[in-house]
Protein backbone atom coordinates (compact mmCIF):
# COMPACT_ATOMS: atom_id res chain seq x y z
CA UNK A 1 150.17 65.89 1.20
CA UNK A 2 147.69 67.43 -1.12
CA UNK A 3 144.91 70.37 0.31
CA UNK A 4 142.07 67.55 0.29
CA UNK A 5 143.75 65.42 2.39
CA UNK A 6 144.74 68.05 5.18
CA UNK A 7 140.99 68.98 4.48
CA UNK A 8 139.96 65.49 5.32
CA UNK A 9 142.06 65.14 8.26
CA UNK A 10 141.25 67.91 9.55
CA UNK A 11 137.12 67.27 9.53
CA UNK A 12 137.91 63.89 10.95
CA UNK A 13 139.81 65.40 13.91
CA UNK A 14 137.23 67.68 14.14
CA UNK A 15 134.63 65.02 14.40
CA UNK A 16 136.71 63.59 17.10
CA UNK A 17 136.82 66.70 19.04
CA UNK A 18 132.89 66.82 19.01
CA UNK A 19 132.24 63.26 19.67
CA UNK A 20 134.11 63.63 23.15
CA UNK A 21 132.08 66.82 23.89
CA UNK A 22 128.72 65.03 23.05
CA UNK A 23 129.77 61.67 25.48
CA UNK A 24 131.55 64.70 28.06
CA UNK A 25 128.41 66.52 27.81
CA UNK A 26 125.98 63.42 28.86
CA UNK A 27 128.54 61.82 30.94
CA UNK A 28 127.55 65.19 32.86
CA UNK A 29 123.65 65.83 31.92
CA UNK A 30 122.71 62.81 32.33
CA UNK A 31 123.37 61.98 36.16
CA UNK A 32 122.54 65.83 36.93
CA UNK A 33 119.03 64.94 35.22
CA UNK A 34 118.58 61.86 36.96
CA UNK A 35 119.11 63.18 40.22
CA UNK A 36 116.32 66.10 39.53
CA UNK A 37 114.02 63.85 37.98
CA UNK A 38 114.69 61.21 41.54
CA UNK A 39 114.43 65.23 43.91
CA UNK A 40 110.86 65.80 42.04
CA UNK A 41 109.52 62.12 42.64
CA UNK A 42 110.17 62.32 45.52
CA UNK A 43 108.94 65.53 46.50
CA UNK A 44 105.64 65.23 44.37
CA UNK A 45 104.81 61.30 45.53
CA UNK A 46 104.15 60.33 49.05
CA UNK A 47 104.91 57.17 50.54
CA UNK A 48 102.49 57.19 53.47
CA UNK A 49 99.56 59.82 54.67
CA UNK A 50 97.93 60.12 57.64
CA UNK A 51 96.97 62.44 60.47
CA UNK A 52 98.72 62.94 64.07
CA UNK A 53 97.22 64.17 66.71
CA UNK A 54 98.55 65.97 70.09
CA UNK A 55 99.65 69.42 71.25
CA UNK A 56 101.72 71.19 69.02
CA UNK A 57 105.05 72.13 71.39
CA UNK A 58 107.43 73.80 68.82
CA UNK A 59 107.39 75.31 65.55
CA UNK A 60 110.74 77.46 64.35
CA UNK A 61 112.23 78.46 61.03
CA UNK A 62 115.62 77.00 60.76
CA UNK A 63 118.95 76.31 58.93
CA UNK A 64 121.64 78.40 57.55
CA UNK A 65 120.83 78.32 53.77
CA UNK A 66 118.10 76.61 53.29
CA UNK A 67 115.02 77.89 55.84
CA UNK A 68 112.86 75.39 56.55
CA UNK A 69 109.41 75.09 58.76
CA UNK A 70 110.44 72.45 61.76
CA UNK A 71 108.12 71.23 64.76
CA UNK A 72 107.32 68.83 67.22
CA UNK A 73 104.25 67.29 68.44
CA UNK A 74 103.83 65.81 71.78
CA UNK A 75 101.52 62.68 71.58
CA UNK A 76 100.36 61.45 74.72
CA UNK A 77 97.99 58.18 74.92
CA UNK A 78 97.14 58.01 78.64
CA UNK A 79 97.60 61.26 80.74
CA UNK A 80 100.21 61.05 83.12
CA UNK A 81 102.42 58.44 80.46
CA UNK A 82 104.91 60.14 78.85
CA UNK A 83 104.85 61.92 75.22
CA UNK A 84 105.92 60.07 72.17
CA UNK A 85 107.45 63.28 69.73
CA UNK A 86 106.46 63.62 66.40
CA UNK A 87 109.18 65.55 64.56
CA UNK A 88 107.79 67.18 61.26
CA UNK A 89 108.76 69.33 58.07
CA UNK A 90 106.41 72.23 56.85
CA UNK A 91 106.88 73.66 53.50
CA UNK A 92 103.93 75.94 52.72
CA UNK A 93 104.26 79.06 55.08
CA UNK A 94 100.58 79.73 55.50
CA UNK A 95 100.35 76.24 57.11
CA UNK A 96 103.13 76.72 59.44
CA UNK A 97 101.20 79.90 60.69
CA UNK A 98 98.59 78.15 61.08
CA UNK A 99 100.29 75.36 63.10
CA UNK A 100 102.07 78.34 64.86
CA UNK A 101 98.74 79.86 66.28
CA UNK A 102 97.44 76.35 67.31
CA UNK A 103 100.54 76.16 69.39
CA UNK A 104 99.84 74.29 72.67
CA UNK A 105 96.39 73.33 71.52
CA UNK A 106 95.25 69.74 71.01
CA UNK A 107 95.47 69.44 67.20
CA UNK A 108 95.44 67.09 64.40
CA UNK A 109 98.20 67.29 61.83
CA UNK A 110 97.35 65.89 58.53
CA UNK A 111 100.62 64.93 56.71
CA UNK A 112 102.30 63.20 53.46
CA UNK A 113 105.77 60.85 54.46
CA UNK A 114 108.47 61.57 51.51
CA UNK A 115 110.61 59.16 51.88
CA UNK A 116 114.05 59.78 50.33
CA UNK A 117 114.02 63.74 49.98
CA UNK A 118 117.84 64.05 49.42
CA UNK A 119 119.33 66.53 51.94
CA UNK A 120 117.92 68.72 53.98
CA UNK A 121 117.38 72.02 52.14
CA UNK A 122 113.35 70.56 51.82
CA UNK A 123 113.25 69.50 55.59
CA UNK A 124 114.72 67.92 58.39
CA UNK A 125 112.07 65.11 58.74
CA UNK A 126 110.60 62.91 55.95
CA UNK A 127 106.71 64.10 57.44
CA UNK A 128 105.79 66.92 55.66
CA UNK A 129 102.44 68.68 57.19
CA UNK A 130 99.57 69.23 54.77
CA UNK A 131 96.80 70.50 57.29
CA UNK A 132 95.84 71.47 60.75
CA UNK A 133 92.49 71.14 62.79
CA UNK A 134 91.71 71.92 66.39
CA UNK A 135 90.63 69.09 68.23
CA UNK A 136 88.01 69.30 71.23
CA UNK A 137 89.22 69.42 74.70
């Protein structure tokens, strides 16, 4: 076999070799991608927003990895019925302080529903709170 055809075989192996990678790479890339670009939709886009209001009767930091705001708010309708609980998410900390200090006060929670949010490492609910105001007695 002369030089120009080991040459030749060679650059078409070669070729070969790099064609894999590229269709190994974006068999890889491309999901990966897709699921960011789905986590930022998501996160960026609500579904639903609205505002809550009742007493505010928990608000903690929690998981193992990934800390997130978590709370509850007990709406009532009639005094004496029993509260419906309103689980929620917080992500920005200054609003979770906020929430914190109005803690057993009659509030309204403005919020954004994210429906979808893969895992929990953003927070346990799909309500994420956006606001807080005091409501009168």
């Amino acid at each position: 076999m002369s030089r120009t055809a080991e040459l030749s075989t060679q650059n078409v192996g070669m070729a070969k070799t790099r064609r894999r990678l590229l269709v190994l790479s974006l068999l890889v890339a491309l999901p990966v991608f897709l699921f960011l670009l789905y986590t930022w939709i998501t996160l960026h886009f609500a579904y639903s927003t609205g505002e809550r209001t009742g007493y505010v009767q928990k608000v903690s930091r929690k998981g193992w990895i990934c800390k997130t705001w978590e709370g509850e708010l007990a709406m009532t309708t009639v005094p004496g019925t029993a509260p419906q609980i309103f689980a929620f998410s917080i992500r920005d900390d200054e609003v979770a302080h906020r929430v914190a200090q109005a803690s057993g006060q009659r509030v309204a929670l403005a919020y954004a529903q994210h429906r979808g949010v893969p895992g929990s490492c953003f927070g346990e609910t799909e309500y994420f709170i956006t606001g807080v105001r005091p409501v009168g007695p």
